[in-house]
C-alpha atoms as a PDB file:
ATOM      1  CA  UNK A   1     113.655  98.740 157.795  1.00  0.00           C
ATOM      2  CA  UNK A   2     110.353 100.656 156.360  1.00  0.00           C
ATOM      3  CA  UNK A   3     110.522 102.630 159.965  1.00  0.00           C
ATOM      4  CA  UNK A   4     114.420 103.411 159.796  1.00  0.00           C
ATOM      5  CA  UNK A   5     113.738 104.391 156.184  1.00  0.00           C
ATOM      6  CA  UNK A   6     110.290 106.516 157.219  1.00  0.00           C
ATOM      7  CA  UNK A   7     112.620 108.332 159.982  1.00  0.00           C
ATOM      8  CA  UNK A   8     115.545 109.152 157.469  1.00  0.00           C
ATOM      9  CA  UNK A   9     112.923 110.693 154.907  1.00  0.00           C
ATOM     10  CA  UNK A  10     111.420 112.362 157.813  1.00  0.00           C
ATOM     11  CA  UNK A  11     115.130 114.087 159.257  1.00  0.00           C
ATOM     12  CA  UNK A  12     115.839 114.861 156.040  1.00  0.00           C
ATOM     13  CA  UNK A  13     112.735 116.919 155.607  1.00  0.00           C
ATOM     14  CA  UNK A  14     113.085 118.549 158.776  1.00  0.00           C
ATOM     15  CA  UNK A  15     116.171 119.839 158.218  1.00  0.00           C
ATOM     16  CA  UNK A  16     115.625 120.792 154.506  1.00  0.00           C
ATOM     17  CA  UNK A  17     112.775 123.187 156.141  1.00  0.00           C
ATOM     18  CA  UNK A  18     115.109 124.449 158.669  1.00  0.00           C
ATOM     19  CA  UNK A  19     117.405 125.583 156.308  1.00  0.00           C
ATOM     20  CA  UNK A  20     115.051 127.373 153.995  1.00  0.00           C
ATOM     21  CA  UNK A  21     115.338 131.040 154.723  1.00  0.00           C
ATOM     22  CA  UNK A  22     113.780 133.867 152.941  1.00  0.00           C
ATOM     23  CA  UNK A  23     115.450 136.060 150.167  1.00  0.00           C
ATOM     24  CA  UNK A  24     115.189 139.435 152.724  1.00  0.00           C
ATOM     25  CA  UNK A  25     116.626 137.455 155.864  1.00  0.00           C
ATOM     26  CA  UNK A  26     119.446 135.409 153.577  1.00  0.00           C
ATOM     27  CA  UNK A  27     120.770 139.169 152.729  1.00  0.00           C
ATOM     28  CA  UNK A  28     120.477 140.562 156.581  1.00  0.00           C
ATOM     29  CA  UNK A  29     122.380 137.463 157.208  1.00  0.00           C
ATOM     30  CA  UNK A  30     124.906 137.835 154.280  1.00  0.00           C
ATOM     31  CA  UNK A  31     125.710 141.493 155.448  1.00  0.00           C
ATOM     32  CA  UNK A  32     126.057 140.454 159.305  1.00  0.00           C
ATOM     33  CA  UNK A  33     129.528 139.965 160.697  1.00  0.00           C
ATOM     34  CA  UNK A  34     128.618 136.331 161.299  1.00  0.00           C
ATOM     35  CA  UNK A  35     129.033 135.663 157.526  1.00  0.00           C
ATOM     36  CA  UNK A  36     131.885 137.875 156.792  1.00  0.00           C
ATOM     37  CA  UNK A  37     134.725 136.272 154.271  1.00  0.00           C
ATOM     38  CA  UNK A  38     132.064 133.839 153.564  1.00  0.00           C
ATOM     39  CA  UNK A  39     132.214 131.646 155.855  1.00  0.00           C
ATOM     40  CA  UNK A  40     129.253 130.145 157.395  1.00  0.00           C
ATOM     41  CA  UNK A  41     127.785 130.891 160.337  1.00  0.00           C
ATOM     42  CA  UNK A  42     129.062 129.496 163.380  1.00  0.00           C
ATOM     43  CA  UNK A  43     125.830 130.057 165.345  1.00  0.00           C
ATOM     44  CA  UNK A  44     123.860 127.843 162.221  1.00  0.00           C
ATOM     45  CA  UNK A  45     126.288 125.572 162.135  1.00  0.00           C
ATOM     46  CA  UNK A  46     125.796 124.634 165.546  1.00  0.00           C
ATOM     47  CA  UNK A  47     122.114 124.893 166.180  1.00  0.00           C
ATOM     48  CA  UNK A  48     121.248 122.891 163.319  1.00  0.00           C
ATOM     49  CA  UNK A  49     123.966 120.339 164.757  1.00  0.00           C
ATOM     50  CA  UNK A  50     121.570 120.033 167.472  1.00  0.00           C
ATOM     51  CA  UNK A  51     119.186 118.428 165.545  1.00  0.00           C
ATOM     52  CA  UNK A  52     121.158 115.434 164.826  1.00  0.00           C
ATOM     53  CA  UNK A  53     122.587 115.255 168.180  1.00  0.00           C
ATOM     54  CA  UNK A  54     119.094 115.350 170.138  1.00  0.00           C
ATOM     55  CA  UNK A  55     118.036 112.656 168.070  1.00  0.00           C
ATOM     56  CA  UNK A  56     120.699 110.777 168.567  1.00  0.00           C
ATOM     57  CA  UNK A  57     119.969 110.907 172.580  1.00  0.00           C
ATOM     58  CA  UNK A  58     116.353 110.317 172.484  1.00  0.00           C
ATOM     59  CA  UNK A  59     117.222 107.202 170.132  1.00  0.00           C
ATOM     60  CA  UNK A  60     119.963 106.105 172.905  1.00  0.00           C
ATOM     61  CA  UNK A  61     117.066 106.588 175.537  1.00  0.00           C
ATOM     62  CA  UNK A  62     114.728 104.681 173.749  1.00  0.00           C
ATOM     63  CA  UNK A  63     116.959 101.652 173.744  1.00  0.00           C
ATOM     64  CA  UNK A  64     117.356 101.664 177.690  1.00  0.00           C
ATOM     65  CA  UNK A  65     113.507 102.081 177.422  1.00  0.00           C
ATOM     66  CA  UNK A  66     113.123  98.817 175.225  1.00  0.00           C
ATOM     67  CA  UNK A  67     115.486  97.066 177.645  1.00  0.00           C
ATOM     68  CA  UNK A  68     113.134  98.219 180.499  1.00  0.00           C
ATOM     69  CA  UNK A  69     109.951  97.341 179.225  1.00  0.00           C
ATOM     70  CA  UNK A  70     111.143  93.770 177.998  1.00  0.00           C
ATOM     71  CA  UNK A  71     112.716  93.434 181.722  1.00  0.00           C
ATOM     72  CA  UNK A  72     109.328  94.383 183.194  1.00  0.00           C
ATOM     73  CA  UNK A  73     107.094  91.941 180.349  1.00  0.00           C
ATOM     74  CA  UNK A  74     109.344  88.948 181.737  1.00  0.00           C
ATOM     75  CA  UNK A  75     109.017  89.380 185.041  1.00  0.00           C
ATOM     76  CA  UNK A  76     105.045  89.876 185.007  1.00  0.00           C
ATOM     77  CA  UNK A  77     105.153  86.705 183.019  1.00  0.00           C
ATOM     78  CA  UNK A  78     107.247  84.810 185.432  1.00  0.00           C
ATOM     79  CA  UNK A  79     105.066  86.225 188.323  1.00  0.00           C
ATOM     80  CA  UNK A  80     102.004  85.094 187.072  1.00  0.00           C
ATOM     81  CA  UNK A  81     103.485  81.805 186.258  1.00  0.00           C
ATOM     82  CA  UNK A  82     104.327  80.617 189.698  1.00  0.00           C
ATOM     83  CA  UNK A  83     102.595  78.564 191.342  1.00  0.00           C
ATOM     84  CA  UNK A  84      99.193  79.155 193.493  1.00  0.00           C
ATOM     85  CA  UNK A  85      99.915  80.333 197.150  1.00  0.00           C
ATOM     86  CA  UNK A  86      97.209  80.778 200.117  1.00  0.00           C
ATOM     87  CA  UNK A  87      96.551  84.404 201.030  1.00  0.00           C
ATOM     88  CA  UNK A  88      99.127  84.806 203.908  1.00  0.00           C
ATOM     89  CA  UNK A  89      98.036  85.210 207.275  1.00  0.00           C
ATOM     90  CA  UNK A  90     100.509  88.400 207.465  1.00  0.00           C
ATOM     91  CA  UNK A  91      98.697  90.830 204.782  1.00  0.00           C
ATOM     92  CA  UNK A  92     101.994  92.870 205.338  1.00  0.00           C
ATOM     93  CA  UNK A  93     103.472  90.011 202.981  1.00  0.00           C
ATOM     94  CA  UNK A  94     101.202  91.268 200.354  1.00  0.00           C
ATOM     95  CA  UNK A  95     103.286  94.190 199.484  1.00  0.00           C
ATOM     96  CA  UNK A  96     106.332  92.197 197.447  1.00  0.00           C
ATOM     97  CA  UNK A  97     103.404  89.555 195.994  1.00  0.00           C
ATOM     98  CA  UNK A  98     101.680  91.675 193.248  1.00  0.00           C
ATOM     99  CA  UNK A  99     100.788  89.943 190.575  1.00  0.00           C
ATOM    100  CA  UNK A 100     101.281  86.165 192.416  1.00  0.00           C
ATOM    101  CA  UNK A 101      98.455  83.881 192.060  1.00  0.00           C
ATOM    102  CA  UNK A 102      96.453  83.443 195.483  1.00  0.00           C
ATOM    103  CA  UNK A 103      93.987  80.871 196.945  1.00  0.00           C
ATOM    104  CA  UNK A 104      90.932  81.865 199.201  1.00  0.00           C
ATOM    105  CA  UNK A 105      87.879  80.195 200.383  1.00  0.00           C
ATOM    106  CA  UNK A 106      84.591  81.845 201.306  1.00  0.00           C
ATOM    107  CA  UNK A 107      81.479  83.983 199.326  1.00  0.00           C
ATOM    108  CA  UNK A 108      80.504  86.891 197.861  1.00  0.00           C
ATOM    109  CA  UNK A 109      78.255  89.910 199.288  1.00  0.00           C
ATOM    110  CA  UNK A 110      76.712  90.756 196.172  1.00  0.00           C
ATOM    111  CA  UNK A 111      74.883  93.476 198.356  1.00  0.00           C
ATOM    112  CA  UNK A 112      77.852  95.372 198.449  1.00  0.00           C
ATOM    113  CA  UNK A 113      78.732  95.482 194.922  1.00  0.00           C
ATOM    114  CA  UNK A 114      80.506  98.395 193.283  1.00  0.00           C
ATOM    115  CA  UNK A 115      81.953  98.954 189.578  1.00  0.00           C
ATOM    116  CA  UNK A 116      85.510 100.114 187.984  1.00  0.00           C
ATOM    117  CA  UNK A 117      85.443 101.372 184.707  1.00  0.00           C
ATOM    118  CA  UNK A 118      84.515 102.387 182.543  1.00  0.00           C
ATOM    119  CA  UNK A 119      87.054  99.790 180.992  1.00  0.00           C
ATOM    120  CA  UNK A 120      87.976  97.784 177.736  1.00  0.00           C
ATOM    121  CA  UNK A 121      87.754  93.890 178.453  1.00  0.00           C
ATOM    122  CA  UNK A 122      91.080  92.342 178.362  1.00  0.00           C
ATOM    123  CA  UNK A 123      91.472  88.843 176.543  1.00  0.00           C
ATOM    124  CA  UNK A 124      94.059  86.547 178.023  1.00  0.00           C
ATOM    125  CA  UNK A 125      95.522  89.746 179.474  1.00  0.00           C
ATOM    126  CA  UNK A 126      96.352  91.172 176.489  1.00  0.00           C
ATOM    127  CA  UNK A 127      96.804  94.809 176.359  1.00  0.00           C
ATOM    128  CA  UNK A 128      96.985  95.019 172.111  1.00  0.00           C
ATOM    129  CA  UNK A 129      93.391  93.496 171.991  1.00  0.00           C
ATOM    130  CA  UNK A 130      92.113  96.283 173.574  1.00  0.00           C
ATOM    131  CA  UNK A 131      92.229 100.649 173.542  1.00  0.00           C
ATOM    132  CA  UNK A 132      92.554 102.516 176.613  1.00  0.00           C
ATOM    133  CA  UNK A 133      90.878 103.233 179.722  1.00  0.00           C
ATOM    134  CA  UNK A 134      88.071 104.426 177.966  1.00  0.00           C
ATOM    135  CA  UNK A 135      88.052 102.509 175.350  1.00  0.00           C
ATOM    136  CA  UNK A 136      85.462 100.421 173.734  1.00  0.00           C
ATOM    137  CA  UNK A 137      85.844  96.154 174.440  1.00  0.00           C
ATOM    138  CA  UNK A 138      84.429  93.172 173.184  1.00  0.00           C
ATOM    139  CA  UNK A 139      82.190  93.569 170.558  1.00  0.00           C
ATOM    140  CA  UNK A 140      82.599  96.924 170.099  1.00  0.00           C
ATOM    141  CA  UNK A 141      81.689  97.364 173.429  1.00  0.00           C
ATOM    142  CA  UNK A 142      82.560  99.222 176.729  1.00  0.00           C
ATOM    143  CA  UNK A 143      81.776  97.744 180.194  1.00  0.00           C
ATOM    144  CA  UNK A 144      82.689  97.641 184.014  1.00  0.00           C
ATOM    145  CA  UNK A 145      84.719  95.505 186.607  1.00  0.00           C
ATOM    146  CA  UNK A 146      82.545  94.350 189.221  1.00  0.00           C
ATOM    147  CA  UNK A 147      84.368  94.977 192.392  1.00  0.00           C
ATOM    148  CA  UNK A 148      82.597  92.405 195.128  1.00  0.00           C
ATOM    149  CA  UNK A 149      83.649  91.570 198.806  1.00  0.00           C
ATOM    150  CA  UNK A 150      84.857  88.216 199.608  1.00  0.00           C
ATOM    151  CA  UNK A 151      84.053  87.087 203.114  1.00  0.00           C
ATOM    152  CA  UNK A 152      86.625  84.261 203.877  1.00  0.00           C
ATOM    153  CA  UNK A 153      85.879  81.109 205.731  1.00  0.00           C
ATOM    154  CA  UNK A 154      88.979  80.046 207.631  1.00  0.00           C
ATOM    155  CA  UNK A 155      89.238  83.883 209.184  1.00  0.00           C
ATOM    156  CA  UNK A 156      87.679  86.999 209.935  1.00  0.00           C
ATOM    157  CA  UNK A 157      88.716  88.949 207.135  1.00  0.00           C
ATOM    158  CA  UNK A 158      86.687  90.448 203.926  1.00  0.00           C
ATOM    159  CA  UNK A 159      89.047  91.514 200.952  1.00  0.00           C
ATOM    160  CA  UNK A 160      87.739  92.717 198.094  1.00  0.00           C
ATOM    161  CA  UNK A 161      87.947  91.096 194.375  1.00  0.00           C
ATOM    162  CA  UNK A 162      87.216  92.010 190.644  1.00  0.00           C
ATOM    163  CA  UNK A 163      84.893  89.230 189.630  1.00  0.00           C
ATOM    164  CA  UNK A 164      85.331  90.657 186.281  1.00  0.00           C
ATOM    165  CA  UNK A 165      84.411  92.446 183.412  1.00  0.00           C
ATOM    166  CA  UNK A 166      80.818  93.096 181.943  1.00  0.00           C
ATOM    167  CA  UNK A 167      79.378  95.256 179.277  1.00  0.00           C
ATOM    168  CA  UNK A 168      77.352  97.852 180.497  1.00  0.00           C
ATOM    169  CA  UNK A 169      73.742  96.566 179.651  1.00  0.00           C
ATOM    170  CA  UNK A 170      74.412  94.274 182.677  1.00  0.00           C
ATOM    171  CA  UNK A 171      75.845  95.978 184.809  1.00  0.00           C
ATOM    172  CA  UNK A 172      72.859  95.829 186.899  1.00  0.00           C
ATOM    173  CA  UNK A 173      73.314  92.536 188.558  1.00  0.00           C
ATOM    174  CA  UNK A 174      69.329  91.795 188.442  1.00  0.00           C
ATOM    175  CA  UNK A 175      70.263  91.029 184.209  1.00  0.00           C
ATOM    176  CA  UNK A 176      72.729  88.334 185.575  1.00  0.00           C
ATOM    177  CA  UNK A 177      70.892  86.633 188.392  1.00  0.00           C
ATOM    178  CA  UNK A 178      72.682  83.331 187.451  1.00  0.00           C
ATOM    179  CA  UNK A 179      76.198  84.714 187.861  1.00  0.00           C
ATOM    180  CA  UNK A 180      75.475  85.988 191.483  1.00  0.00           C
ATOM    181  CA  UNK A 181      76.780  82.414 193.471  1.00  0.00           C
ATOM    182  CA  UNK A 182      75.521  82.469 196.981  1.00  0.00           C
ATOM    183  CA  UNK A 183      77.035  79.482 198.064  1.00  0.00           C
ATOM    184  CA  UNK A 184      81.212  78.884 199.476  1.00  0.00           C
ATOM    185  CA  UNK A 185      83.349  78.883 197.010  1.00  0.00           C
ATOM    186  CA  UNK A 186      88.009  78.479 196.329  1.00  0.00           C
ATOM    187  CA  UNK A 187      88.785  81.204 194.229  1.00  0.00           C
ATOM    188  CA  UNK A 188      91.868  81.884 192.618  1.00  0.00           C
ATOM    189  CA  UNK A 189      93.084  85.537 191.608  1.00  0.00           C
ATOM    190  CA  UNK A 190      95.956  87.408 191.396  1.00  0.00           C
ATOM    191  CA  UNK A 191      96.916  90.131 194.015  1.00  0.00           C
ATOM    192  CA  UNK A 192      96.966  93.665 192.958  1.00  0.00           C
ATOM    193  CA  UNK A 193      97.835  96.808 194.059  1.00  0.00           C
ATOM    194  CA  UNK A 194      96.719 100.213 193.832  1.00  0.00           C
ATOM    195  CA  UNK A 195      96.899 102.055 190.278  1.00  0.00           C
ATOM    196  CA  UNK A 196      98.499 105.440 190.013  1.00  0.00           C
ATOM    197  CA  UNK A 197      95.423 108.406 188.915  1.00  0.00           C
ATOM    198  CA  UNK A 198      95.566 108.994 185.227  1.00  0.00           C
ATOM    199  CA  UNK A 199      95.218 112.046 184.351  1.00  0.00           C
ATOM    200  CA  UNK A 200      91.972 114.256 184.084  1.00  0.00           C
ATOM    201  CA  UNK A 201      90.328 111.238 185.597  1.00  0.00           C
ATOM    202  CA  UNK A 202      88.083 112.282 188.741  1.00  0.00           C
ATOM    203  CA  UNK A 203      88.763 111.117 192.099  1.00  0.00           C
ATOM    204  CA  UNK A 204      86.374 109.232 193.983  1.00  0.00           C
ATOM    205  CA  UNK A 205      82.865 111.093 194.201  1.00  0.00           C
ATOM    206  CA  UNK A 206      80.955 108.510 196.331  1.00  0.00           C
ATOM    207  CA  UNK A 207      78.417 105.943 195.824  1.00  0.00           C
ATOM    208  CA  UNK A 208      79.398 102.487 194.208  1.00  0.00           C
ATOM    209  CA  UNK A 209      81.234 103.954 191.143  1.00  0.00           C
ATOM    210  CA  UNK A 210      84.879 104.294 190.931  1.00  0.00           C
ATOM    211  CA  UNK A 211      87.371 105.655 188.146  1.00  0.00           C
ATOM    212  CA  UNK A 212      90.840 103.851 188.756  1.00  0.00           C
ATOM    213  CA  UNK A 213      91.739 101.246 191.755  1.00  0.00           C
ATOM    214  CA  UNK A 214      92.650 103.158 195.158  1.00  0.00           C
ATOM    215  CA  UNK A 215      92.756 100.055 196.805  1.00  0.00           C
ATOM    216  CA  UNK A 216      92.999 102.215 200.219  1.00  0.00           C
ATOM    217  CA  UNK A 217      89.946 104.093 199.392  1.00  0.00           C
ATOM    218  CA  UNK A 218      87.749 101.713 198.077  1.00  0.00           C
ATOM    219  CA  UNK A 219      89.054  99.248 201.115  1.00  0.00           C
ATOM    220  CA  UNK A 220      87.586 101.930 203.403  1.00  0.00           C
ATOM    221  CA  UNK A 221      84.567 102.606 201.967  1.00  0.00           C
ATOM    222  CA  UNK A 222      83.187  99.113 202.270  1.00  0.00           C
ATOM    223  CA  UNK A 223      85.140  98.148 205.617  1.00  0.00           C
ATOM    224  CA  UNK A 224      87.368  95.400 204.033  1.00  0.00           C
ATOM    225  CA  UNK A 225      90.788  94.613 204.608  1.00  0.00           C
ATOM    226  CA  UNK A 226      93.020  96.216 202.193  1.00  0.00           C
ATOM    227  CA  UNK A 227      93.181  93.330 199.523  1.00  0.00           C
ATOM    228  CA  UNK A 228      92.313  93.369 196.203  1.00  0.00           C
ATOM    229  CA  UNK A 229      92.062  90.288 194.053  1.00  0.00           C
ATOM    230  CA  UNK A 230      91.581  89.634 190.342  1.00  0.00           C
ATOM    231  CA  UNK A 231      89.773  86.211 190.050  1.00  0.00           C
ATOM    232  CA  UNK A 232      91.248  84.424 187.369  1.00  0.00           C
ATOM    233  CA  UNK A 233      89.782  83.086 184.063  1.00  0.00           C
ATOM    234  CA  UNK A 234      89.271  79.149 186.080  1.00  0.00           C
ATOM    235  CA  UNK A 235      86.995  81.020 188.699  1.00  0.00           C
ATOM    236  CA  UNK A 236      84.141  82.342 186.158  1.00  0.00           C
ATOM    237  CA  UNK A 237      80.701  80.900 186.637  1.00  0.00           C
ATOM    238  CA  UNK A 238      78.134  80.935 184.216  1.00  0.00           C
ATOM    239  CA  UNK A 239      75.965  83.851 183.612  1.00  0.00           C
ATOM    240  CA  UNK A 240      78.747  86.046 185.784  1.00  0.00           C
ATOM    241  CA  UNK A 241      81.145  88.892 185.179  1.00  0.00           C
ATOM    242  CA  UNK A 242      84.180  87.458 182.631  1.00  0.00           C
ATOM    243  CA  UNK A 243      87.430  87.177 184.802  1.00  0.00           C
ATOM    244  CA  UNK A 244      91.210  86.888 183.998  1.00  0.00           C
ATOM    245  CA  UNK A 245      91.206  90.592 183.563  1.00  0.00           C
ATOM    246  CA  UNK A 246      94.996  91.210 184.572  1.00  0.00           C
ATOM    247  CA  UNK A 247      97.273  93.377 181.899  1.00  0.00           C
ATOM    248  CA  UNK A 248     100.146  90.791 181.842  1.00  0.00           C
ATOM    249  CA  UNK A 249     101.156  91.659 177.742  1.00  0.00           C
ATOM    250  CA  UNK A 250     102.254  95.314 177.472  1.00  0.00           C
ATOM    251  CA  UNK A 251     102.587  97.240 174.861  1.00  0.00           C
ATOM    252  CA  UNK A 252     106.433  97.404 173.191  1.00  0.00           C
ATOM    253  CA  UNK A 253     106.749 100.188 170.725  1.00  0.00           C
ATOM    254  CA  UNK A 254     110.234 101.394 171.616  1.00  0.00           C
ATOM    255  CA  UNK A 255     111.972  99.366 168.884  1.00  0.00           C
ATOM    256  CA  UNK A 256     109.612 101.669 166.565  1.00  0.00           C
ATOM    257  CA  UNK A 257     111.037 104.461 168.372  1.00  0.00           C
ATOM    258  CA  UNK A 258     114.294 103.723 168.181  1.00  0.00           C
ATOM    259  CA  UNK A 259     114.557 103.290 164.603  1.00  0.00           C
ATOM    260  CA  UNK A 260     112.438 106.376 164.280  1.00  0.00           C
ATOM    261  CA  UNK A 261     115.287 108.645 166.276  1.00  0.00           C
ATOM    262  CA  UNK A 262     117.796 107.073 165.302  1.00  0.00           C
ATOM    263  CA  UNK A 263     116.697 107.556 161.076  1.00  0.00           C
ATOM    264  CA  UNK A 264     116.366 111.107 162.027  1.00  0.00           C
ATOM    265  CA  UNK A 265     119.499 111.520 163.462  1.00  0.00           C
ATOM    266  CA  UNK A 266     121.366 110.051 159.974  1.00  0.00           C
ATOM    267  CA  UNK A 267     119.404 111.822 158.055  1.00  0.00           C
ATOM    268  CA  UNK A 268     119.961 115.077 159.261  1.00  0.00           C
ATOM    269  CA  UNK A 269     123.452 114.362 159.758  1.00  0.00           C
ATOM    270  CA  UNK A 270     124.444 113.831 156.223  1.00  0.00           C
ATOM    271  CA  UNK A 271     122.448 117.008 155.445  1.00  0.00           C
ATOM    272  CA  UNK A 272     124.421 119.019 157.853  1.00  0.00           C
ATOM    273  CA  UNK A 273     127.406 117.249 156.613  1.00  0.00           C
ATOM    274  CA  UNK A 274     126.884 118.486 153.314  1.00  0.00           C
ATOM    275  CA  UNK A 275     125.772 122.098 154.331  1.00  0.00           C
ATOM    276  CA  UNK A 276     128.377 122.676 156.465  1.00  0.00           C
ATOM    277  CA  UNK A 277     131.510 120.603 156.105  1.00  0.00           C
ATOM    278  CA  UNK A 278     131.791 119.147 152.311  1.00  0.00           C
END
């Protein structure tokens, strides 16, 4: 209610502004043929209408938006809900399986290791407990995903998987000796794919460092299969990178929107109402 309320105030004001006109141009207007027999005029009548009107739509949109977002919140939830499968032996598979839970067996080549970021650690996969992409993380902090290859045991076949996230002042895997497991391990992560550029963020400049996840790139670059896990929260080990770092809770703002809009659109409709009708 304080949001429909804030977006009726806020119409209102609009409007009011709009309509202010100064002494000189209220007389040019007075003495144009638009105002003759004082009526109003019909090109004011219908811009301001617009106002209103727009508002109205971008409140409509906003409501398929909310409808959207809750559709795609469930279905990430079911996803990563279901049970644990075994990486298929056709990777093609992998393409309808993003965010499923997989099982692999096999180690780590820590001498390969390269970093994502920099990025904001994610708690239970919750996007509200963090900012951005830049954004600071735990503590106050901002860190890195440690992007390792996986050499599997049962085939020949190195994906690649996010181990995790760690603050920056260990990034340098020499301050986290303990965390750097030699031996075989079953992991457990959840597939992903690649991640759209955001914008103004570089592409790929070489070396070990990389900005967003082009899984096709970074696949490349370290001659691995084109797989990208993220280990889950069960696969940490002590002293090692902090996993379950999967966005599964998005942000839902539209309701916000949508009584924003929509409080606009009253507003200014009574006050064009009253300008122009009563």
């Amino acid at each position: 209610m304080a949001n429909c309320k804030t977006g009726l105030q806020f119409g209102i004001k609009i409007l009011r502004r709009s309509l202010h006109t100064s002494p000189r141009t209220l007389r040019y207007i007075r003495q144009s043929e638009l105002l003759k027999g004082n009526k109003e005029s019909p090109v004011l009548k219908y811009a301001f209408l617009s106002i209103p009107v727009t508002t109205l739509g971008l409140g409509l949109w906003q409501i398929s938006r909310l409808k959207w977002k809750e559709s795609l919140i469930e279905e990430l939830q079911i996803k990563t809900n279901l049970p644990t499968i075994n990486l298929p032996e056709d990777l093609s598979e992998l393409n309808d399986l993003e965010y499923r839970r997989a099982r692999v067996k096999g180690r780590f080549d820590h001498s390969r290791e390269m970093y994502l970021g920099p990025r904001s650690f994610l708690k239970g996969g919750d996007s509200t407990s963090t900012g951005g992409l830049m954004s600071p993380g735990a503590g106050g902090k901002s860190g890195y995903y440690v992007i390792t290859p996986f050499i599997l045991s049962d085939r020949n076949l190195e994906i690649l998987v996010n181990r995790g996230w760690v603050p920056q002042d260990q990034k340098n895997p020499a301050t986290r000796k303990q965390g750097q497991v030699t031996q075989e391990i079953i992991l457990e992560g959840i597939v992903r794919h690649t991640e759209p550029r955001p914008n103004f963020v570089p592409k790929y400049q070489g070396g070990n460092m990389w900005s967003y996840r082009n899984l096709s790139e970074m696949s490349t670059v370290m001659g691995t299969s084109p797989v990208y896990l993220d280990a889950c929260v069960d696969s940490d080990v002590p002293g090692g990178p902090i996993g379950g770092q999967t966005r599964i809770t998005l942000r839902n703002e539209h309701l916000s929107y949508i009584l924003t809009w929509l409080g606009i659109s009253a507003g200014s409709s009574v006050l064009w109402w009253k300008k122009f009708v009563k």
